[in-house]
Protein backbone atom coordinates (compact mmCIF):
# COMPACT_ATOMS: atom_id res chain seq x y z
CA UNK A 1 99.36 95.36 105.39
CA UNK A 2 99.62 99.03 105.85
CA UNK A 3 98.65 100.92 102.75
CA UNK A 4 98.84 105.11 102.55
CA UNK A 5 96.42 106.99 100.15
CA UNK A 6 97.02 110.38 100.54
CA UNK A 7 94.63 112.98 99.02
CA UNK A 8 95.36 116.82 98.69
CA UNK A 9 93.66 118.68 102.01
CA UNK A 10 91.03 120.64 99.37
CA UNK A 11 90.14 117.35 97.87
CA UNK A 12 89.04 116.50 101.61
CA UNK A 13 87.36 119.61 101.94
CA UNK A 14 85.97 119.95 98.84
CA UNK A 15 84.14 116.12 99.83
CA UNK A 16 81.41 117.41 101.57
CA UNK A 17 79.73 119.42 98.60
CA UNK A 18 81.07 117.36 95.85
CA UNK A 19 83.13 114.37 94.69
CA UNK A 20 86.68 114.31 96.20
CA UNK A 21 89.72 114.39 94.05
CA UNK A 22 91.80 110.75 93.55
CA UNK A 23 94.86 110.26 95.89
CA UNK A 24 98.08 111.72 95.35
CA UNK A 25 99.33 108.31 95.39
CA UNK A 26 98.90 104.67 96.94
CA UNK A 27 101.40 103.34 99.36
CA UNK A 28 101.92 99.73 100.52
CA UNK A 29 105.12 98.71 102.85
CA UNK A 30 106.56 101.85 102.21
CA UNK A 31 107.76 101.00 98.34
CA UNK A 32 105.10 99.69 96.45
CA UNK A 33 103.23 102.20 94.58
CA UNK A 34 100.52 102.88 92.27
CA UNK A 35 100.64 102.51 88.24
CA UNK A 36 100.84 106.83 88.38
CA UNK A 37 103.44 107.03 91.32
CA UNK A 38 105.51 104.28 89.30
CA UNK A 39 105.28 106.82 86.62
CA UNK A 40 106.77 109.56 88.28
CA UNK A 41 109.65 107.64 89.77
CA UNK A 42 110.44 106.41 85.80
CA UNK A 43 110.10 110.05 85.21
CA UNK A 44 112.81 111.01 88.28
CA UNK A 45 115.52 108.23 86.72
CA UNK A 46 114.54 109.25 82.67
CA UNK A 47 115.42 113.06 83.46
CA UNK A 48 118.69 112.06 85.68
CA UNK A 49 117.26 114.53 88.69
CA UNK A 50 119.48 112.44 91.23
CA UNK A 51 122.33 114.26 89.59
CA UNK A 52 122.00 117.12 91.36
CA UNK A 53 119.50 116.62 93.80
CA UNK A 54 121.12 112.84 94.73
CA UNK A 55 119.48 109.60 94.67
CA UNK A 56 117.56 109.34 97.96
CA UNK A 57 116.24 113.15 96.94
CA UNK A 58 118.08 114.58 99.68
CA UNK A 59 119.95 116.87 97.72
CA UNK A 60 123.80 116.86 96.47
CA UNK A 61 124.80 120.30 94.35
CA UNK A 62 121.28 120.89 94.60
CA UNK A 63 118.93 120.76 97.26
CA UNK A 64 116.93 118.50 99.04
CA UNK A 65 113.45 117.56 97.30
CA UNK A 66 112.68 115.36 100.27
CA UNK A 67 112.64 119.12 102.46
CA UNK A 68 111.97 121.48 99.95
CA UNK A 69 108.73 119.57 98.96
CA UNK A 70 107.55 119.92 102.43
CA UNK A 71 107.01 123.78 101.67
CA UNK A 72 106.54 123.98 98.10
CA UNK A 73 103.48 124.11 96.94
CA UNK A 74 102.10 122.46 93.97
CA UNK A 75 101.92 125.25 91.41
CA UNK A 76 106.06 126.30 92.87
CA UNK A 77 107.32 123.03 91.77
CA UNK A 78 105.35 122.65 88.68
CA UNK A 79 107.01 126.28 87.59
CA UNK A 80 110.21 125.51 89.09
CA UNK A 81 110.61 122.20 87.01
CA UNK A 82 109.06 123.86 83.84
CA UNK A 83 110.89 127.01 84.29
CA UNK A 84 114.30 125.82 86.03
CA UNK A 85 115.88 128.42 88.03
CA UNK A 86 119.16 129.17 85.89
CA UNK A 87 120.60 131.77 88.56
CA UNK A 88 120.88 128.50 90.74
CA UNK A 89 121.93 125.72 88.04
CA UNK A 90 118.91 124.74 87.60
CA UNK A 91 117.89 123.81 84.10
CA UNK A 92 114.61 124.19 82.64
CA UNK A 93 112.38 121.16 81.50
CA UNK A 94 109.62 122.65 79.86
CA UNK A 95 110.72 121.05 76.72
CA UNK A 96 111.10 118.04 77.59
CA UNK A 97 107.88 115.69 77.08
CA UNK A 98 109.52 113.19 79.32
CA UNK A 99 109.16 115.38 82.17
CA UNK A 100 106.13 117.86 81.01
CA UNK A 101 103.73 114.76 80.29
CA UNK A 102 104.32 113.11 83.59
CA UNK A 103 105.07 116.37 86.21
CA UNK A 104 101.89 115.15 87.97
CA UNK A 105 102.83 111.82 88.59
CA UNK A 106 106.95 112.95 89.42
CA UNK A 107 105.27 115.16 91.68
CA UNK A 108 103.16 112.63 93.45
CA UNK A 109 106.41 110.73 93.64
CA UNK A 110 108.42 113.23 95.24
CA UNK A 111 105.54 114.43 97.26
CA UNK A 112 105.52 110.83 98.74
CA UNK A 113 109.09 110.44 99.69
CA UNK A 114 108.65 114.27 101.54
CA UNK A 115 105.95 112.90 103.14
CA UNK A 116 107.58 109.91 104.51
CA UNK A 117 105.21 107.38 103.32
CA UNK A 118 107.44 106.19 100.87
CA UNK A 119 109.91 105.21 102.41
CA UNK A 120 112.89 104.13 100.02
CA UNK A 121 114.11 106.08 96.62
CA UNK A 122 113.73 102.59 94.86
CA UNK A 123 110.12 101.66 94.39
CA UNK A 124 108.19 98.67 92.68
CA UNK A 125 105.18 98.98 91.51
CA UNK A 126 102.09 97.22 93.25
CA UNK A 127 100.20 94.44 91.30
């Protein structure tokens, strides 16, 4: 059973003088994720982002999150989700608490698919 934890490359630094930050998220087989990663995928179908940016992520009338996320940093896609960016069609969710409570965990989501360790749009959560 392969399982992927991936934590943030300060977290890993930041180990050797104190304790290191939780994963990003938990992989297993590519699909199954952890309780938080769940959360960010029912985040991702609750705000109806495949509508523009398709349902695999990689991007219909806007672009792909499965690229773009390989670049962006943390803080850029936190503002860009919060903010929107209206000259692109973009709408703003900072007023939505569907989105604003869980941008960590649609983050950690997205941030796995860009990643490549998960591996299918669709995931399950693991037990």
């Amino acid at each position: 059973m392969l399982r992927v934890i991936l934590c943030g490359w300060l977290g890993v630094m930041a180990a050797t003088t104190q304790a290191a930050e939780p994963p990003l998220y938990t992989v297993e087989e590519g699909y199954k994720v952890d309780q938080e990663t769940m959360k960010g995928f029912r985040t991702w179908r609750q705000a109806a982002c495949d509508r523009c940016h398709g349902a695999n992520q990689e991007g219909l009338v806007g672009p792909s999150l499965v690229n773009s996320l390989k670049t962006l940093t943390k803080d850029e896609f936190i503002k860009t989700v919060r903010d929107g960016r209206l000259e692109k069609g973009m709408q703003s969710f900072g007023n939505s608490p569907v989105v604003m409570d869980n941008i960590n965990q649609l983050y950690a989501y997205l941030k796995g698919r860009s990643d490549g360790a998960i591996t299918r749009a669709k995931v399950e959560q693991l037990p």
